[in-house]
Structure formats: structure tokens, C-alpha cells
Protein backbone atom coordinates (compact mmCIF):
# COMPACT_ATOMS: atom_id res chain seq x y z
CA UNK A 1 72.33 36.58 53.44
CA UNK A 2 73.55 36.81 49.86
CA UNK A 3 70.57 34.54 48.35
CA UNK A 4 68.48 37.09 50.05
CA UNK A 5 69.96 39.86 48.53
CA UNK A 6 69.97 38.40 45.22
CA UNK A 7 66.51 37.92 45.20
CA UNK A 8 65.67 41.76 46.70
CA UNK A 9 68.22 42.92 43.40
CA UNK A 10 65.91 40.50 41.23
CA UNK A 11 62.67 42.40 42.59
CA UNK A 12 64.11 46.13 41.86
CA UNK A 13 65.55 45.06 38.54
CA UNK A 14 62.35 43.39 37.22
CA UNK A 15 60.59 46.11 38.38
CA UNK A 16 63.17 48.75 37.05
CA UNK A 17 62.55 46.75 33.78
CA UNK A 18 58.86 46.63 33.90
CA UNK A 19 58.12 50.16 34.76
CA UNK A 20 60.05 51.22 31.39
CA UNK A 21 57.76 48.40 29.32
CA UNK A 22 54.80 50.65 30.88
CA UNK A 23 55.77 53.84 29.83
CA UNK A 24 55.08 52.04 26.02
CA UNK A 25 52.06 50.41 26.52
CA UNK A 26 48.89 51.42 25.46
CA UNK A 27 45.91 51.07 27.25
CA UNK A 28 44.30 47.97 25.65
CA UNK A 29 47.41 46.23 26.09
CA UNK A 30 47.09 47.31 29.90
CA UNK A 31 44.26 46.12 30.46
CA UNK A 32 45.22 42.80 29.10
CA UNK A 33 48.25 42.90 31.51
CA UNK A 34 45.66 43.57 34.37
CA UNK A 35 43.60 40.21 33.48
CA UNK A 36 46.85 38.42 32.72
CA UNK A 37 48.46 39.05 36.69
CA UNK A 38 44.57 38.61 38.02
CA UNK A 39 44.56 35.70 36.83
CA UNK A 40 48.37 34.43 38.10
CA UNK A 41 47.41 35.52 40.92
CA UNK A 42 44.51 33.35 41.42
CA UNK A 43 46.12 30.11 39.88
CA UNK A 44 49.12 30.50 42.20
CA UNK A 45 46.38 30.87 45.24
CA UNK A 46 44.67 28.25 44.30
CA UNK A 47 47.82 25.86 43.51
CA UNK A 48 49.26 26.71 47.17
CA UNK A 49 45.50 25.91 48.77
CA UNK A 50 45.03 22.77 46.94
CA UNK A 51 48.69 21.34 47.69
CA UNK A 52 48.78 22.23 51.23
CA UNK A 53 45.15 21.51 52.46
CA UNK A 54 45.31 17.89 52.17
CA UNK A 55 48.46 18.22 54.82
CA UNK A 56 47.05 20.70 56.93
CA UNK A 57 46.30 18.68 60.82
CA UNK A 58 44.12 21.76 62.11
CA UNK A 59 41.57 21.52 59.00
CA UNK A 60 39.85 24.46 60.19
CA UNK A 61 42.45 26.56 61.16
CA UNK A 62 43.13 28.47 57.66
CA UNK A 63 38.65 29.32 58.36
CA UNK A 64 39.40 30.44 61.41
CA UNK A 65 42.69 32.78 60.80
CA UNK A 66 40.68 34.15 57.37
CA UNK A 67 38.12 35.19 59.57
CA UNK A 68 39.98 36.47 63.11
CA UNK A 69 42.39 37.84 60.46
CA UNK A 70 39.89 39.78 58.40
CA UNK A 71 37.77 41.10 61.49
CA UNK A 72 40.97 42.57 63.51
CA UNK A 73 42.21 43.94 59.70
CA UNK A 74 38.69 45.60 59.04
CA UNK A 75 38.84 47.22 62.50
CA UNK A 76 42.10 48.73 62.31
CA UNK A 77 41.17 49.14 58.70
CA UNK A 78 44.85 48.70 56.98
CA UNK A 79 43.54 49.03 53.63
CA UNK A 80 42.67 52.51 54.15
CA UNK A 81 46.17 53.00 56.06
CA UNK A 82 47.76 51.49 53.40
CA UNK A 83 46.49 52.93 50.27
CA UNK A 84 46.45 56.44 52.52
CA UNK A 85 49.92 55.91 52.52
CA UNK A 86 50.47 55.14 49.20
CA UNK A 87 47.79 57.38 47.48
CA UNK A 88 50.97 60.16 48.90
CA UNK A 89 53.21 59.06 46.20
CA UNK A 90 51.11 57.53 43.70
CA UNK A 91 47.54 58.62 42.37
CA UNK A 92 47.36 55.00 40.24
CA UNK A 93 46.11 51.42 42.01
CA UNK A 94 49.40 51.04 43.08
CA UNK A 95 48.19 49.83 46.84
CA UNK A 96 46.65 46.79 44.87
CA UNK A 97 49.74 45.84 42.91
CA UNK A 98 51.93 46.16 45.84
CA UNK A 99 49.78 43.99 48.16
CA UNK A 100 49.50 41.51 45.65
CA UNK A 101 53.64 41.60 44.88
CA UNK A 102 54.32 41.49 48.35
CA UNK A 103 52.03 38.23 49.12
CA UNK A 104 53.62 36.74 46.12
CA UNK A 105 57.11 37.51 47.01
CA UNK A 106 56.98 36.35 50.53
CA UNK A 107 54.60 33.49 51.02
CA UNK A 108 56.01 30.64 49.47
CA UNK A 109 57.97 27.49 50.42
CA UNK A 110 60.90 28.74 48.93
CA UNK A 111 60.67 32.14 49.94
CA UNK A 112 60.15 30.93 53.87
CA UNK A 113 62.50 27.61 53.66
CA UNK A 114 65.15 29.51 51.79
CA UNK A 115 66.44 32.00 54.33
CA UNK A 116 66.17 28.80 56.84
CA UNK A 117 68.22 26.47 54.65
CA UNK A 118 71.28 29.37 53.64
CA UNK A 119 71.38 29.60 57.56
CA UNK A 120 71.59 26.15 58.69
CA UNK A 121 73.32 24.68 55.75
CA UNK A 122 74.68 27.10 53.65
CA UNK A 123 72.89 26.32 50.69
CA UNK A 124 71.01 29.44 48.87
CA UNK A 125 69.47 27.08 46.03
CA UNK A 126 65.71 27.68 47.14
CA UNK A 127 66.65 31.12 47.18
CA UNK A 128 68.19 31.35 43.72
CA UNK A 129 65.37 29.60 42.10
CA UNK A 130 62.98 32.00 44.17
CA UNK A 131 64.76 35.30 42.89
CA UNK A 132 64.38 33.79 39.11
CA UNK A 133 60.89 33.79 39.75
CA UNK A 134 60.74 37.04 41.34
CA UNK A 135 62.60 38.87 39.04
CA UNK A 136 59.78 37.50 36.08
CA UNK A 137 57.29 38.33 38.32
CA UNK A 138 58.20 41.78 39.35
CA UNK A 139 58.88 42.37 35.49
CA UNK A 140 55.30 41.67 35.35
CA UNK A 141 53.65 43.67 37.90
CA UNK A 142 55.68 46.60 37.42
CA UNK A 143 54.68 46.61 33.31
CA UNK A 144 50.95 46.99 35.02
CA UNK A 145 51.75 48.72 38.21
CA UNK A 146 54.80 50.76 37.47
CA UNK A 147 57.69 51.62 39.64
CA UNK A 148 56.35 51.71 42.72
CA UNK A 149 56.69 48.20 42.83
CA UNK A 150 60.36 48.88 43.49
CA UNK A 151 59.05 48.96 47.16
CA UNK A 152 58.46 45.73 47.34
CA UNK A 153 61.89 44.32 47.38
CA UNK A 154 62.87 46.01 50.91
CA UNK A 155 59.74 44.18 52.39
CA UNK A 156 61.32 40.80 50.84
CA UNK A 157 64.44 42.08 52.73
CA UNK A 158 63.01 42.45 56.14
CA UNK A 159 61.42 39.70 56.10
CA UNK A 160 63.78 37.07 54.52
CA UNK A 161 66.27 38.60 56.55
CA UNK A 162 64.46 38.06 59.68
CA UNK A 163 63.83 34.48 59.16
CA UNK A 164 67.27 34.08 58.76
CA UNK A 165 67.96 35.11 61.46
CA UNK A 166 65.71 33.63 63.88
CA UNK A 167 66.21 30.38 61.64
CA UNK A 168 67.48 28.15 64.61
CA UNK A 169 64.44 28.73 66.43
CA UNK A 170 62.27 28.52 63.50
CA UNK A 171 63.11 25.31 62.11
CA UNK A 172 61.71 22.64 64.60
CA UNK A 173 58.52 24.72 64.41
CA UNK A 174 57.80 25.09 60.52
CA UNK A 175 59.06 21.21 60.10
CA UNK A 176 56.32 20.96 62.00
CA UNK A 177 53.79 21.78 60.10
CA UNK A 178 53.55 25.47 60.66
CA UNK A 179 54.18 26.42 57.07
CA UNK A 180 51.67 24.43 55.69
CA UNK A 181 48.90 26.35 57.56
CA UNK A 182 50.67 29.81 56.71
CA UNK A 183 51.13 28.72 53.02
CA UNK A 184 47.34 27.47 53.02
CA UNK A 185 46.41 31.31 54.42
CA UNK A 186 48.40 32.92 52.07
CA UNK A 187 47.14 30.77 49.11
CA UNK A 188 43.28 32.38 49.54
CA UNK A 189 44.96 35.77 50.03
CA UNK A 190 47.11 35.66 47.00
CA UNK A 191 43.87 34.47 45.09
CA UNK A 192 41.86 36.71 46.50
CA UNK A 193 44.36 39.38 44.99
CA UNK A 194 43.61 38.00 41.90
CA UNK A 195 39.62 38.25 42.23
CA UNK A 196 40.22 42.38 43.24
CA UNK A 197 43.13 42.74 39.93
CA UNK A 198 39.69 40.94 37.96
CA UNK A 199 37.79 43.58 39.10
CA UNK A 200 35.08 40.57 40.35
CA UNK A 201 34.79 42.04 43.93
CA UNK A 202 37.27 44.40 46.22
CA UNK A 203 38.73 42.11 48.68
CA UNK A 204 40.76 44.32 50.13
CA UNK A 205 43.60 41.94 50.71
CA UNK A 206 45.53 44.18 52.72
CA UNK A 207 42.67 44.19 56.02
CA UNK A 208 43.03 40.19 55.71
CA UNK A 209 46.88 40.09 56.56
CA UNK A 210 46.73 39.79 60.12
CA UNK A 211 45.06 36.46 59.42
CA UNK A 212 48.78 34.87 58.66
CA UNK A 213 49.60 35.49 61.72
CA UNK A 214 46.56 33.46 63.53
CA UNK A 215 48.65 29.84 62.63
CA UNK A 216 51.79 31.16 64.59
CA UNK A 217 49.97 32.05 67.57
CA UNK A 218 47.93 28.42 67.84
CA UNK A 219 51.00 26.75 67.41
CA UNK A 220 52.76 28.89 70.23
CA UNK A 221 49.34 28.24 72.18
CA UNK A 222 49.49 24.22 71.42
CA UNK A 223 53.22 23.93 72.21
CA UNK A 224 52.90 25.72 75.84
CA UNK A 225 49.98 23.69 76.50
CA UNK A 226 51.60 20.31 75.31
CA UNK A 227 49.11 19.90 72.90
């Protein structure tokens, strides 16, 4: 577990760093910072949809989780949870920055086949290079966002640490094509991240979550039925 908790230390430094860079920043500058992660966001949402689509063998899966995903978020409404939750300890858009840190941290090749390869083979490489990223990343967000962001990292944690370990189960199954069609779902949610940081429209990311987990369930569904 040490390349996970590297890159959980690399998420609460950079964010440690970046919340002091706010305190200095003036509100032009902010702003710029804003448009600046918006877009990221979106170019990183895009780059993950337009890499994995052309693998994807359920084409219309990632249509159908956006949308099964979106309806079941909207009814249980976990935006309003969420920022509820948040608005208790922060009175800034901190629910948006954390959303979109959180997608970015944790759906990603590396951040998925990293915890799988330290646990099979030992080898915490994808999860080095993934914590270098992070930690610029976090550094960024937090110089918008603040220190709140500091609560990403523990998410990282939990859920690095769980794929670790239920890594010799999870192997056979993402080799086969499983993280492709989470990747593809979490490219339009990290991009539509980007669209809400723009200010273009409120996607409210956070009530579209549930739709990552539509491409586990199919392929749980396809493998009992011996699809």
C-alpha cells in the first residue's frame, strides 16, 4: 500500500501548498485560476473519451450508464446531499472543486491499474507517476478551491486501498475491458466538471456518479449469463 499512500501525502501536500498560494491571490487572478482548471478539466475528459471510445465493445453502454446514472443521482439528489454537507464547513464552491478533484484523482488508468499492479507484482510505478500528477493537480485546485481540498486525499485512500485489496478478483475483469467503459464514463463526468468550473451550465456532476457504477453491474450481468 505504500504507492497508495504516497499519492494520498501528494494530494494533502499540494493542497496544503495551494491553499497558502490562495490566501495571496487576488481576485482577477482567481478567476483566471477558475477558467484555467475548467478548462483541464474538460481536455482531460475529453482525452479519456476520445482514447477509450474507439475500444469500448458495448458502444452504447457509457449513453446508457450517463443516463441510468444521472436519473437514480437526480432522485436521490446527491448534489444537494453533498454540497449540504459541505456548505457545514465551507460557505465557498468548495462542493464543485471537490467533485471535480475527486473524479480526477480516482478515474484514471493509473489511478485504477496502480493499486492492481503494487498487489500482484509489487511494482508501485503507475502509482508514483500518478501521485506526481496529483500532487500538481491538487496544488492547483486548492490555489482556487482552498483547503478543503485536503479531503480529497482520504477518498483516494479508500478507494485505492480497496482495489488493492480486492485486486485478485479484479484483474481478470478490468483486463477485460471493464475499465475502458468506466474510464469512458468518467471522461464526460470529468468534462462535464469542467463545463460547471466555466460557468457554461451547472451539471451537477455529483447526481451523475452513480452512472460509473452502471459498467460494473452489466459486466456482472454478462458474466452470470455467459454472455
Amino acid at each position: 500500500m505504500i504507492g497508495t499512500i504516497v499519492n494520498t501525502g501528494t494530494i494533502l501536500l499540494g493542497s496544503l501548498l495551494g491553499g497558502l498560494l490562495k490566501k495571496g491571490i487576488k481576485d482577477k487572478y482567481r478567476d483566471a485560476l477558475y477558467n484555467a482548471m475548467g478548462l483541464a478539466a474538460i481536455g482531460i475528459g475529453v482525452n479519456s473519451i476520445c482514447t477509450n471510445m474507439s475500444n469500448s465493445a458495448y458502444p452504447v453502454l457509457f449513453i446508457v450508464s450517463l443516463a441510468l446514472g444521472s436519473l437514480l443521482g437526480n432522485i436521490i439528489d446527491l448534489d444537494g446531499r453533498f454540497n449540504g454537507l459541505v456548505g457545514k464547513f465551507s460557505k465557498s464552491d468548495l462542493g464543485q472543486g471537490l467533485s471535480t478533484g475527486i473524479l480526477m484523482f480516482c478515474i484514471g488508468t493509473l489511478s485504477i491499474l496502480g493499486p492492481i499492479n503494487a498487489r500482484l507484482n509489487g511494482d508501485h510505478t503507475y502509482l508514483f507517476t500518478n501521485a506526481t500528477l496529483d500532487l500538481v493537480t491538487s496544488m492547483a485546485l486548492a490555489s482556487t478551491y482552498g483547503f478543503g481540498m485536503m479531503a480529497a486525499a482520504p477518498v483516494l485512500f479508500l478507494w485505492q486501498g480497496a482495489i488493492y485489496l480486492c485486486a485478485g478478483w479484479l484483474e481478470p475483469v478490468l483486463s477485460g475491458g471493464l475499465m475502458t467503459e468506466i474510464t469512458l464514463v468518467g471522461g464526460f463526468l470529468i468534462a462535464a466538471s469542467g463545463i460547471s468550473i466555466l460557468g457554461l451550465k451547472n451539471m451537477k456532476t455529483i447526481n451523475m456518479l452513480p452512472a460509473l457504477f452502471v459498467p460494473p453491474i452489466w459486466f456482472v450481468i454478462i458474466t452470470l449469463l455467459g454472455i
